[in-house]
Protein backbone atom coordinates (compact mmCIF):
# COMPACT_ATOMS: atom_id res chain seq x y z
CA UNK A 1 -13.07 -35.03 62.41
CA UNK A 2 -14.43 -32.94 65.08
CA UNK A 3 -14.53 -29.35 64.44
CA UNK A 4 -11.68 -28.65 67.82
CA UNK A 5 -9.88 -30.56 65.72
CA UNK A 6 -9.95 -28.67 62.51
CA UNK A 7 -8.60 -25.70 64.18
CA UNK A 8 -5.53 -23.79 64.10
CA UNK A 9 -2.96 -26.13 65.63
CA UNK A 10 0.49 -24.12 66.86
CA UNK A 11 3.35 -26.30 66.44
CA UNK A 12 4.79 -27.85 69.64
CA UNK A 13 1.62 -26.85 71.27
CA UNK A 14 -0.21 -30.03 73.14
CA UNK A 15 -3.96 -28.53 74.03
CA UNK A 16 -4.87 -31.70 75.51
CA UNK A 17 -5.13 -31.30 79.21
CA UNK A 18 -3.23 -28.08 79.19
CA UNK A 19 -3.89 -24.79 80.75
CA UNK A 20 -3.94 -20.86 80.32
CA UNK A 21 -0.32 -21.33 81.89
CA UNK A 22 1.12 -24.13 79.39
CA UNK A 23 0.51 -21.65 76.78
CA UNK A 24 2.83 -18.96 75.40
CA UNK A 25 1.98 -16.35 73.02
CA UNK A 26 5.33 -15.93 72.80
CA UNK A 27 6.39 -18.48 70.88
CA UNK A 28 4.00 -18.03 67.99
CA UNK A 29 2.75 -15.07 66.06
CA UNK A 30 -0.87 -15.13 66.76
CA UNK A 31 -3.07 -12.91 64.01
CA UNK A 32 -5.60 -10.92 65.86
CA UNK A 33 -8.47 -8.57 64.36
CA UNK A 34 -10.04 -6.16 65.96
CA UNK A 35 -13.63 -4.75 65.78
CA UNK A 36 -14.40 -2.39 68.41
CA UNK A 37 -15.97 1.04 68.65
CA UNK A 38 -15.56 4.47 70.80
CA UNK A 39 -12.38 5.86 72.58
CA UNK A 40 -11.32 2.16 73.54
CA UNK A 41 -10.40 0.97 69.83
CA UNK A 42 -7.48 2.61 70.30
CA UNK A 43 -6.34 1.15 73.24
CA UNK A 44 -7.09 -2.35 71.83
CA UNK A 45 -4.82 -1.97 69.50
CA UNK A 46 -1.85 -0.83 71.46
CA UNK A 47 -2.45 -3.62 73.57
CA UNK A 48 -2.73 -6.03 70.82
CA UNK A 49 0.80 -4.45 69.26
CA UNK A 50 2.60 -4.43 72.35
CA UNK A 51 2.42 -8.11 73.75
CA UNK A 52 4.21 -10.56 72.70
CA UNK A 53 3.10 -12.91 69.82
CA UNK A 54 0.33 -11.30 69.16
CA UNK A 55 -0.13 -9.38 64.86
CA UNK A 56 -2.64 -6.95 65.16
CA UNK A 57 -3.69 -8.24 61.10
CA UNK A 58 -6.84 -5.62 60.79
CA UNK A 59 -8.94 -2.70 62.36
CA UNK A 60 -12.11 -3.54 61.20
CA UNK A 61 -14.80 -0.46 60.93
CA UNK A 62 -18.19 -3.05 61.41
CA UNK A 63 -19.22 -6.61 61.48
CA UNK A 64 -19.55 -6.94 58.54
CA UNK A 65 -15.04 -5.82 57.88
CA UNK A 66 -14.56 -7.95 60.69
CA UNK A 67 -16.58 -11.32 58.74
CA UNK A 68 -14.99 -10.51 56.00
CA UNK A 69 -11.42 -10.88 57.11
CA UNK A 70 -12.13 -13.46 59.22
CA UNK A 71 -13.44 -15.78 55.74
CA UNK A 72 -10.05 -14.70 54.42
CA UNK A 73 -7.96 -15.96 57.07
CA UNK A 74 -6.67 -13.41 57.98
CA UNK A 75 -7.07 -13.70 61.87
CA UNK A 76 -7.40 -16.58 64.63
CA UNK A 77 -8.76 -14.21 67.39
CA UNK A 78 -11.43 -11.54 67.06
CA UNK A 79 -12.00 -8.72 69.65
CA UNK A 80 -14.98 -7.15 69.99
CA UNK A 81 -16.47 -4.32 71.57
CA UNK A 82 -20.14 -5.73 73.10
CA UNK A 83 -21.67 -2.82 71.63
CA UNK A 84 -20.91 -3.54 68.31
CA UNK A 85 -24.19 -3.26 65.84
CA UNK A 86 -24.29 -6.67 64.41
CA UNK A 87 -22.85 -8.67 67.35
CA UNK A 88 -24.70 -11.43 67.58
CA UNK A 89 -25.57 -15.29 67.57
CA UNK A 90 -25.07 -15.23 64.04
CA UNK A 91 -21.90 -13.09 63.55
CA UNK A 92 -20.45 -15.80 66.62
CA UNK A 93 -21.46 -18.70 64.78
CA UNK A 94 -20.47 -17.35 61.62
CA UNK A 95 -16.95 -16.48 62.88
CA UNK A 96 -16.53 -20.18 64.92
CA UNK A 97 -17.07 -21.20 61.22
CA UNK A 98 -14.15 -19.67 60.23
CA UNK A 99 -12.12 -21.00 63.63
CA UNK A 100 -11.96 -17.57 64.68
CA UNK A 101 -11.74 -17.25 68.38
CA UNK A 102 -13.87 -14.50 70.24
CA UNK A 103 -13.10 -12.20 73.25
CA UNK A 104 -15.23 -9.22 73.94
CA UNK A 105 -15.02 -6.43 75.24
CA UNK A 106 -17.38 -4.81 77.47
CA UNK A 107 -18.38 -2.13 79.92
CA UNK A 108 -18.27 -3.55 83.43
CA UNK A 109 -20.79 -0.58 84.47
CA UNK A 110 -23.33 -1.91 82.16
CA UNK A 111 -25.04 -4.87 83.81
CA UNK A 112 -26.72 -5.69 80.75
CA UNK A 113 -24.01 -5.86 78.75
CA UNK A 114 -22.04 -8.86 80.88
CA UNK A 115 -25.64 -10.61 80.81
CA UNK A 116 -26.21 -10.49 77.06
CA UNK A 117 -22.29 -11.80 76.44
CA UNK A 118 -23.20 -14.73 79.01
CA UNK A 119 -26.39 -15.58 76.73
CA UNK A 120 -24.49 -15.43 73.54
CA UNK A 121 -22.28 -18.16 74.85
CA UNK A 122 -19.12 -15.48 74.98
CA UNK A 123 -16.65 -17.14 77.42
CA UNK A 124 -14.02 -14.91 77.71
CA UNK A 125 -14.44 -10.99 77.98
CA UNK A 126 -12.08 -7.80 78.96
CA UNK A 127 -13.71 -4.62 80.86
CA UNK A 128 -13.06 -1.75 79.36
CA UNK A 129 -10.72 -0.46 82.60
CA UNK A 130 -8.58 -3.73 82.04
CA UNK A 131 -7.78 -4.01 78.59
CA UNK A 132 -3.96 -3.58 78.77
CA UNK A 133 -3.32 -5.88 82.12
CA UNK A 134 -5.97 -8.31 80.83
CA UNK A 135 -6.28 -8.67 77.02
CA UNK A 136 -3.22 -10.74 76.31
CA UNK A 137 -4.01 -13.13 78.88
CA UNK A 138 -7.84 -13.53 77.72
CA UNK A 139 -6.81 -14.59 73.96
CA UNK A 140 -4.22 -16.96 75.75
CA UNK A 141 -7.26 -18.42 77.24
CA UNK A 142 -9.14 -18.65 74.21
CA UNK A 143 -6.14 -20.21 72.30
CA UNK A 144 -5.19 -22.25 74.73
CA UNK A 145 -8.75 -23.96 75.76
CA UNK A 146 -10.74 -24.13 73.15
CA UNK A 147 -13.56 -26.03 74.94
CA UNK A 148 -14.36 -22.20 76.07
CA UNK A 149 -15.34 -21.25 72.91
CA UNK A 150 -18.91 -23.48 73.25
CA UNK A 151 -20.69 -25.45 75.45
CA UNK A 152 -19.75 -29.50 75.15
CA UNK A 153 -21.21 -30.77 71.67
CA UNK A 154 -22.37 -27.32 70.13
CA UNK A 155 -20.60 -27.62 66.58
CA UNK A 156 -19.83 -23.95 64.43
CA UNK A 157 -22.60 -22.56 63.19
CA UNK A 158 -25.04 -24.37 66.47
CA UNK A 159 -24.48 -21.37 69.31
CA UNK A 160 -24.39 -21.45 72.96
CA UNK A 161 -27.69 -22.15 74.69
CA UNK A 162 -28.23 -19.75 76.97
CA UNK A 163 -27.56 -20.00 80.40
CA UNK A 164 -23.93 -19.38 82.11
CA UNK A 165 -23.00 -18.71 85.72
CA UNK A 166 -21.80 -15.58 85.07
CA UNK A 167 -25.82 -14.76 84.59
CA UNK A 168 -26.91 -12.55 87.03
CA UNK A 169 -30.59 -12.84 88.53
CA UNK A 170 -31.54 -9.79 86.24
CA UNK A 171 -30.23 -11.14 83.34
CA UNK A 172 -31.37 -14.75 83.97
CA UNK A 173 -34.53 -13.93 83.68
CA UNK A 174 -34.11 -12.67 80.32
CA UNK A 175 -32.13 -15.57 79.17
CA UNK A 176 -34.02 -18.94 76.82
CA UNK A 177 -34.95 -21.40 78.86
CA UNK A 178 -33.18 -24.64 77.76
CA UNK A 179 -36.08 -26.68 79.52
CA UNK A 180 -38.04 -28.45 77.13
CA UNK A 181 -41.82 -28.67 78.00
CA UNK A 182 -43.91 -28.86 74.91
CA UNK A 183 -43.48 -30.57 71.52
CA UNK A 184 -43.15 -28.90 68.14
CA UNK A 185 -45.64 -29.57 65.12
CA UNK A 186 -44.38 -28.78 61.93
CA UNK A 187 -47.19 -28.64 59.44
CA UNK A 188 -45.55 -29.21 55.76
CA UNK A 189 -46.82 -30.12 52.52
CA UNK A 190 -47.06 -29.60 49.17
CA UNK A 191 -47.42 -26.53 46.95
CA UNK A 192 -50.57 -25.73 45.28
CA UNK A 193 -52.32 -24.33 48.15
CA UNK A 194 -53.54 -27.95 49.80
CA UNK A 195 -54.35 -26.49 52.91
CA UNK A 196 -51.30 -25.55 55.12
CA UNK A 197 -52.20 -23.02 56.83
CA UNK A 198 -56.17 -23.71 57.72
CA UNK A 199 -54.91 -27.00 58.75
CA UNK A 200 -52.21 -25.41 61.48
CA UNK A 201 -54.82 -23.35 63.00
CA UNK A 202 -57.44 -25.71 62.91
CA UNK A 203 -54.87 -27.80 65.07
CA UNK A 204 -53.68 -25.41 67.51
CA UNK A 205 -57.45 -24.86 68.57
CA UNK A 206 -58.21 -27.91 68.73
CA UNK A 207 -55.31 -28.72 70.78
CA UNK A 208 -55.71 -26.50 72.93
CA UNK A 209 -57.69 -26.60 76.58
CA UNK A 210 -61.32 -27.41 75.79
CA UNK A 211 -62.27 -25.08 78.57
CA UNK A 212 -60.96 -21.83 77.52
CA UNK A 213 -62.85 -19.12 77.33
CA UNK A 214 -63.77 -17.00 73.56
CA UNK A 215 -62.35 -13.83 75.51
CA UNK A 216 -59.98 -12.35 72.37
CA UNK A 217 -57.13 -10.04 73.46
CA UNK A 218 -57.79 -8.48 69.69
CA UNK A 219 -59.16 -6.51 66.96
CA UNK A 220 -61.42 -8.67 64.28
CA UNK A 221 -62.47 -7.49 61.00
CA UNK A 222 -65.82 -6.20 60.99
CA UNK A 223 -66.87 -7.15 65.02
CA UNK A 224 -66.44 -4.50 67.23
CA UNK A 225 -64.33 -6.24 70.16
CA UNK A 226 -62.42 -4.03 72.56
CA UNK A 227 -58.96 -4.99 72.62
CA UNK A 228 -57.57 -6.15 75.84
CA UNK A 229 -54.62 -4.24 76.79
CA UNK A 230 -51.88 -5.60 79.02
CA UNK A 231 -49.26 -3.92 81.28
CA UNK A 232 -46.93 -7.01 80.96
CA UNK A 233 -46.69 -10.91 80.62
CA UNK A 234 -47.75 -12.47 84.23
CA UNK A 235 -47.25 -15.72 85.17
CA UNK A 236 -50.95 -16.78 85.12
CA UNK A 237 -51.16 -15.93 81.30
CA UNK A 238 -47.71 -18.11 80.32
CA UNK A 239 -49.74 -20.67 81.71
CA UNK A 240 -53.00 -20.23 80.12
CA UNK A 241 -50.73 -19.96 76.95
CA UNK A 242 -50.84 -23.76 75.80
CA UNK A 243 -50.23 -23.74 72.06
CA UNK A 244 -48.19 -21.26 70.30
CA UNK A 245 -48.95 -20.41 66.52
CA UNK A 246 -45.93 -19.69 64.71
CA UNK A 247 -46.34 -18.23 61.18
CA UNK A 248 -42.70 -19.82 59.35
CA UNK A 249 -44.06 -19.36 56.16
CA UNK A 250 -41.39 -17.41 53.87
CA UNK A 251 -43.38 -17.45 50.85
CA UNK A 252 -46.91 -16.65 51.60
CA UNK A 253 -47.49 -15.93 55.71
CA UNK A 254 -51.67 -15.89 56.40
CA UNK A 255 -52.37 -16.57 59.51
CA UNK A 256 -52.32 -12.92 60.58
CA UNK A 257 -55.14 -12.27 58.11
CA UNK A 258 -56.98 -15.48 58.17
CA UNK A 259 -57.13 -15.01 62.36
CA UNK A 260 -58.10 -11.60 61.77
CA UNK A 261 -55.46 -9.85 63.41
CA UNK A 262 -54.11 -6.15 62.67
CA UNK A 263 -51.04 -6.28 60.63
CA UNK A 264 -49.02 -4.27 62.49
CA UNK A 265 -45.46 -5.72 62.79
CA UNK A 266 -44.07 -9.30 62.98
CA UNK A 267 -44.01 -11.24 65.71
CA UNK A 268 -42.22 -14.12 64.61
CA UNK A 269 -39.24 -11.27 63.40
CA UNK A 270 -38.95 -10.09 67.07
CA UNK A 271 -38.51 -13.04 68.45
CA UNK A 272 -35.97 -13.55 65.99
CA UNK A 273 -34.39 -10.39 66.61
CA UNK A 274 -34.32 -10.65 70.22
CA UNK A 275 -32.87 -14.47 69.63
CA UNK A 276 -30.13 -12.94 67.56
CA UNK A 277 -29.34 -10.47 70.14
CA UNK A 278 -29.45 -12.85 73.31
CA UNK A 279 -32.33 -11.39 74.98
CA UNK A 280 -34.94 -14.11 74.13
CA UNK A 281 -36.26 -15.24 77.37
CA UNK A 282 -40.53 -15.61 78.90
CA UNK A 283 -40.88 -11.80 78.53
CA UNK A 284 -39.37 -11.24 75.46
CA UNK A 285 -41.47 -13.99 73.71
CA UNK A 286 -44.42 -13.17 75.28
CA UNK A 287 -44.00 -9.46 73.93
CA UNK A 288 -43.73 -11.20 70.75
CA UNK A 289 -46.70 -12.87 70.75
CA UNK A 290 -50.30 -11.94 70.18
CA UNK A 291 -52.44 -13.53 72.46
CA UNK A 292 -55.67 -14.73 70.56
CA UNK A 293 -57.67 -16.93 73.50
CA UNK A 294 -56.51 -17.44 76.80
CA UNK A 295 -55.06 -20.53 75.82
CA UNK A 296 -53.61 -20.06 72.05
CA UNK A 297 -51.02 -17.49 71.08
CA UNK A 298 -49.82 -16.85 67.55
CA UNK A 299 -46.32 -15.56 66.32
CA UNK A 300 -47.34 -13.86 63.51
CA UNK A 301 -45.56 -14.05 60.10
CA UNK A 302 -43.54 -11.29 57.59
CA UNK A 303 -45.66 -8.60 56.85
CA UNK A 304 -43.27 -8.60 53.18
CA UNK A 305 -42.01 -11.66 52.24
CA UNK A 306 -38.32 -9.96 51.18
CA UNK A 307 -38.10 -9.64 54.59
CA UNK A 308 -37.63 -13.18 55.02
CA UNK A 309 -33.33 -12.82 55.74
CA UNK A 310 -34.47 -12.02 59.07
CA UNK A 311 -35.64 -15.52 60.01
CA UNK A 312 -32.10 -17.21 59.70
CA UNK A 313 -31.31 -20.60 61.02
CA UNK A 314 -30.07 -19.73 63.76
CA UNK A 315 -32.78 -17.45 65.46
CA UNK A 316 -35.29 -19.59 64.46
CA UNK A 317 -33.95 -22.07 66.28
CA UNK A 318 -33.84 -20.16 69.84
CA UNK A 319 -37.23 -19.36 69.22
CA UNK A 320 -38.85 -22.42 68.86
CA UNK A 321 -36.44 -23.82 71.98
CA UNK A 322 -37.62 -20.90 73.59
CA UNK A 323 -41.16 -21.79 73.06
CA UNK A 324 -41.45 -24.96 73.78
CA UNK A 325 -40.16 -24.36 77.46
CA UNK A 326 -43.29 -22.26 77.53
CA UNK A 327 -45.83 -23.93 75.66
CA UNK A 328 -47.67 -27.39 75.68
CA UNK A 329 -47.61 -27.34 71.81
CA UNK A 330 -45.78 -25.18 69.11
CA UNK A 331 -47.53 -25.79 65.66
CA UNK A 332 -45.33 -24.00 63.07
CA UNK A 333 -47.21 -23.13 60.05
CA UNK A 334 -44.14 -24.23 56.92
CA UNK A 335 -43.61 -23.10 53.54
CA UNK A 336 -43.31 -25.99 50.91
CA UNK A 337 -39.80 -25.42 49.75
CA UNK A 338 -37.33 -27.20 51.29
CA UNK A 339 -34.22 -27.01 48.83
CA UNK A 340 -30.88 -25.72 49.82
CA UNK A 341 -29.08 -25.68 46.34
CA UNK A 342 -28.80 -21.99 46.20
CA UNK A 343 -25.82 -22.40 48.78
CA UNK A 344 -23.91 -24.31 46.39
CA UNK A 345 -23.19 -21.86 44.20
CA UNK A 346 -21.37 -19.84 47.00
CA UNK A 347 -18.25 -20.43 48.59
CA UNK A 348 -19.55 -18.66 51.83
CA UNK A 349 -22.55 -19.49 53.55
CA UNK A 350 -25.46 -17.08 52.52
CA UNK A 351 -28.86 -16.61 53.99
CA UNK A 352 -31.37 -19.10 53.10
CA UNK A 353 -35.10 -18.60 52.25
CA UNK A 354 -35.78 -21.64 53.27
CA UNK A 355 -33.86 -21.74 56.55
CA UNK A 356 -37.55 -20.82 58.98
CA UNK A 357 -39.12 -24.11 57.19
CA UNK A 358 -35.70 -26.61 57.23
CA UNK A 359 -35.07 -25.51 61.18
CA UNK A 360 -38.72 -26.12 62.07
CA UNK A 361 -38.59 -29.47 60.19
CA UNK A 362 -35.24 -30.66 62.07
CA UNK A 363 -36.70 -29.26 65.35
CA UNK A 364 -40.44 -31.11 65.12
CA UNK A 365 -41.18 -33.51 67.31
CA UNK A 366 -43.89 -34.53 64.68
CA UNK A 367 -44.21 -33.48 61.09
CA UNK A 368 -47.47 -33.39 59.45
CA UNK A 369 -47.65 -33.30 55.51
CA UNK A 370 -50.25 -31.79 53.65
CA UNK A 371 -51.10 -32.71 50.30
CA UNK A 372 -54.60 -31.96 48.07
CA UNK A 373 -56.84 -35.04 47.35
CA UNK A 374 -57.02 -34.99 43.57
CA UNK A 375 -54.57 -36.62 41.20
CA UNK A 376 -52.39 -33.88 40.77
CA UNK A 377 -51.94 -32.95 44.62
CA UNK A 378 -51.52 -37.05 44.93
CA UNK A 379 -48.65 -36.82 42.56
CA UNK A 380 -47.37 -33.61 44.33
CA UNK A 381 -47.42 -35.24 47.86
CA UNK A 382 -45.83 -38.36 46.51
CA UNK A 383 -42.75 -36.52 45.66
CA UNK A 384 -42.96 -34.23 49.12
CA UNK A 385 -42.49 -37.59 50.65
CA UNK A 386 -39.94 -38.44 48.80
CA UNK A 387 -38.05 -34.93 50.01
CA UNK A 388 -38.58 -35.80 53.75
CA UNK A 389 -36.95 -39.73 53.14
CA UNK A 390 -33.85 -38.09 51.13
CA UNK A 391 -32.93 -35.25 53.89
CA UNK A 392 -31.57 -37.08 56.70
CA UNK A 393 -32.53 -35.16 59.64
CA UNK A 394 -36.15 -35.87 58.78
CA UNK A 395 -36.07 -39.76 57.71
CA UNK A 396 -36.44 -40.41 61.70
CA UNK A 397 -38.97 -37.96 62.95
CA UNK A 398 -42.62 -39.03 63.17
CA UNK A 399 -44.89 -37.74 60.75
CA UNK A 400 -48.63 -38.22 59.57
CA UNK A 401 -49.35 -37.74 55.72
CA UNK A 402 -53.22 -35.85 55.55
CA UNK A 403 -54.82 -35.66 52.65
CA UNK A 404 -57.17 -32.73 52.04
CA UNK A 405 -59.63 -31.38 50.25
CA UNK A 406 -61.06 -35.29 49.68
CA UNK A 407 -64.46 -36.14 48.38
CA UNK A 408 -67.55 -36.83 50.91
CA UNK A 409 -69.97 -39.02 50.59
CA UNK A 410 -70.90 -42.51 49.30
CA UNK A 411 -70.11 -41.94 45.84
CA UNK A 412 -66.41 -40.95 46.66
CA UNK A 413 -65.78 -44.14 48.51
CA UNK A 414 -63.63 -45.37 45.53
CA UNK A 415 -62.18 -42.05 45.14
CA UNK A 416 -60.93 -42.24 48.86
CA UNK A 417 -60.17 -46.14 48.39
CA UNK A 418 -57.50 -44.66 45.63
CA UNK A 419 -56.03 -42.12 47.55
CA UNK A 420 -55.50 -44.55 50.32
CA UNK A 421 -53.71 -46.97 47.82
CA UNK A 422 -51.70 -44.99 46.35
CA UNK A 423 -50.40 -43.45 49.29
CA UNK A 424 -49.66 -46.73 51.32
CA UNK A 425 -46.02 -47.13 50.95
CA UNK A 426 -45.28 -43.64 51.22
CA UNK A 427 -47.44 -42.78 54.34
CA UNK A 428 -46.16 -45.18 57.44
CA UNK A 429 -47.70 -47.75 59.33
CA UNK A 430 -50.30 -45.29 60.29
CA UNK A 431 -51.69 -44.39 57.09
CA UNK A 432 -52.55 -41.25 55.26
CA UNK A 433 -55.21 -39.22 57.15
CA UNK A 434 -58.32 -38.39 54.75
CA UNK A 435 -59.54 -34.60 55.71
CA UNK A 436 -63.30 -33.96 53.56
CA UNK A 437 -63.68 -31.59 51.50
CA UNK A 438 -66.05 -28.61 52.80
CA UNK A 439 -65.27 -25.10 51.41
CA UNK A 440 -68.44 -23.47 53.06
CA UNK A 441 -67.08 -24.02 56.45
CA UNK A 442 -63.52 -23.15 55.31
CA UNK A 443 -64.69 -19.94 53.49
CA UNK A 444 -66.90 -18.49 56.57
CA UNK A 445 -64.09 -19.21 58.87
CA UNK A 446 -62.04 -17.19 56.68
CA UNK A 447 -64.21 -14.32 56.84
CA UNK A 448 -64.29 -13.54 60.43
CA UNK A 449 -61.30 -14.07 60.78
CA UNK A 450 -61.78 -17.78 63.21
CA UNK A 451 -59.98 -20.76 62.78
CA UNK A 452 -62.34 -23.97 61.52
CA UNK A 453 -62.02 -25.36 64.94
CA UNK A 454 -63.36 -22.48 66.45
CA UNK A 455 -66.77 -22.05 65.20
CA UNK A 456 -69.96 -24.28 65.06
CA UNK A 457 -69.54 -28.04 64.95
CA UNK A 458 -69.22 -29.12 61.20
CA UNK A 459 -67.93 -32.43 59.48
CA UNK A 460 -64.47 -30.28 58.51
CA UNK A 461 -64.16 -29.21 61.86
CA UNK A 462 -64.59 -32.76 63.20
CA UNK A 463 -61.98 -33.61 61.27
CA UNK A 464 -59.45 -31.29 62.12
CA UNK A 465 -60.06 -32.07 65.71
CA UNK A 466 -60.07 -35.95 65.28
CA UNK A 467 -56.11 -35.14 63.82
CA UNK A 468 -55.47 -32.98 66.94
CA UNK A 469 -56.58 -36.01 69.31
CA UNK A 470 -54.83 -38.59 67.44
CA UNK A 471 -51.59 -36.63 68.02
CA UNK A 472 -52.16 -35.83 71.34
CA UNK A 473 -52.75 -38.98 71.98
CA UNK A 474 -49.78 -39.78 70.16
CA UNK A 475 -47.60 -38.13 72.95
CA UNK A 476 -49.39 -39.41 75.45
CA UNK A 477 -51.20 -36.12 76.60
């Protein structure tokens, strides 16, 4: 069953090829909360008492009343003021959930305000001036075409991608790019610290243009670079900006102090933010983003790790569609949990920790898993595997198992020959990926603050790039 057909059906009413004009409110009693702030709540509500068919079933006070009563059932419709704290992607696909209809209202004097209801996927609206001539007739609409509510094949709980007619030039601008130019690399593995994280940076470098220059736009530990201040994202550095760095990692971000970066706020939590809000477009992500090289950016991860409710599902998702349109390659540094049986226990859907690692895993164009080349990272990556066959959305997507930390030299040839055996019927036709084991290099790119592929020439860092050509070459770059 699709979910327009799981909604509220009125009896005798046919939605199939109907319109606003087939529709009566008048011949059912349609429940209808509100949510809206300043002088105009008022008004609402009049208007919502005195046309016909319509129950005015509650005032709600915030967003979080109005979610509330909507899980309840106790409304079909919800009206909403645009300036309501809290309205946002998730509130809209949280309420769709529910098969609760949304019209907004807004402020036809605010520009920005029509522009951010167009990029939340809001179809129907009332201005403020028009709320008694208009209002019924807007949640006639919404009843009576449902196909309004989203754009063809977005399910509750998958928004609107940005983008609408109604966008002006001004707003457009500000809006996510649904064009997809760059591929997403999820790097995933195991816990026990195999490597996760020196491994995503190491591949971001490497994948990145050979040419750039080693200008930093930063301030490292212990060197005493100026940092390059910027008026503004230009067009010239969005394209320099090949790879993207995004630190996903709800347990135990790094890559802010491994690159040597200031910990100053989180990029990867204002993307988010302005995702959840409908203002993630170029600009906005490029605010985000601290610009290491001319050619590698990084989102940088939770400065606390409670944090972590703020990089839901359905932000995280904008982002990385955001940032693809923008980047040749978006490596997403994972966590290693993956589970989602802390939603069981709940009969309404609650934030997962996980959610940053399971939306950058459905979204990857290519998964890489990480596992630690002695017996007991072996056994740990075995069952990682396992993990990625059982959840469908990952049993299709290409991925490359790497094994790290493995012996050099000729008397760990058997020692590799055993890693390589017991990993062939997990690992794909290609094979795991053997990365040796050199903690000198790892350590003393550690401490200033560089990623392996960006210092001197070493067997780890030949490694790492030899991975970033095979899946380049893997996509045909």
């Amino acid at each position: 069953m699709s979910w327009d057909e799981a909604l509220p059906q009125w009896p005798g009413a046919n939605f199939e090829g109907s319109n606003v004009d087939d529709l009566r409110l008048d011949q059912y009693d349609v429940r209808v909360l509100t949510a809206v702030v300043g002088p105009s709540e008022g008004e609402v509500a009049r208007a919502v008492n005195e046309a016909a068919g319509l129950t005015l079933a509650r005032r709600c006070a915030d967003s979080a009343e109005l979610l509330g009563a909507a899980q309840a059932g106790l409304g079909a419709v919800a009206v909403i003021s645009s300036d309501l704290v809290g309205f946002d992607r998730t509130l809209i696909a949280d309420l769709a959930r529910e098969s609760v209809r949304v019209v907004a209202v807004n402020d036809p004097l605010d520009q920005f305000s029509a522009d951010r209801l167009a990029a939340l996927g809001v179809q129907r609206s009332v201005s403020l001036g028009d709320i008694e001539e208009q209002l019924a007739t807007a949640i006639e609409a919404v009843l009576g075409r449902h196909d309004d509510l989203f754009p063809a094949g977005v399910e509750p709980g998958r928004e609107a991608a940005a983008g609408s007619s109604r966008i002006s030039a001004a707003g457009a601008a500000n809006a996510a790019t649904p064009t997809k130019r760059g591929n997403v690399i999820a790097i995933w593995g195991t816990h026990g610290a195999p490597g996760r994280s020196t491994l995503a940076a190491g591949i971001a470098f490497a994948l990145a243009d050979a040419r750039e220059t080693d200008k930093r736009g930063r301030t490292r530990r212990g060197v005493g670079r100026k940092k390059t201040e910027t008026a503004g994202p230009t067009t010239a550095m969005r394209e320099r900006a090949s790879v993207l760095l995004v630190d996903a990692d709800t347990y135990a971000p790094s890559q802010t102090q491994a690159l040597g970066l200031l910990e100053e706020s989180s990029g990867l939590a204002m993307a988010c933010r302005a995702a959840s809000m409908g203002t993630l477009g170029a600009e906005a992500l490029q605010r985000s983003t601290a610009q290491i090289t001319d050619t590698v950016g990084l989102l940088t991860g939770l400065p606390r790790t409670t944090r972590w409710p703020e990089l839901s599902a359905t932000a995280m998702r904008d982002v990385l569609d955001a940032s693809t349109a923008l980047h040749d390659w978006v490596v997403v540094d994972c966590a290693a949990s993956i589970e989602e049986d802390e939603l069981a226990v709940f009969d309404t859907p609650v934030p997962s920790r996980n959610a940053a690692t399971l939306t950058a895993l459905d979204r990857a164009d290519l998964v890489v898993v990480v596992g630690k080349g002695d017996p007991l990272g072996v056994r740990r990556l075995v069952g990682q595997l396992e993990l990625r066959r059982e959840r469908e959305s990952l049993s299709e997507t290409p991925y490359v198992v790497v094994v790290n930390a493995v012996p050099n030299g000729r008397s760990a040839q058997v020692r590799r020959a055993e890693i390589t055996d017991a990993l062939a019927k997990y690992s794909g036709e290609l094979g795991p990926i053997l990365i040796g084991y050199d903690p000198a290099t790892a350590e003393a790119a550690m401490n200033t603050g560089v990623a392996v592929t960006e210092g001197k020439a070493s067997g780890l860092s030949s490694d790492f790039r030899s991975l970033a050509q095979l899946i380049s070459n893997g996509f045909g770059s």
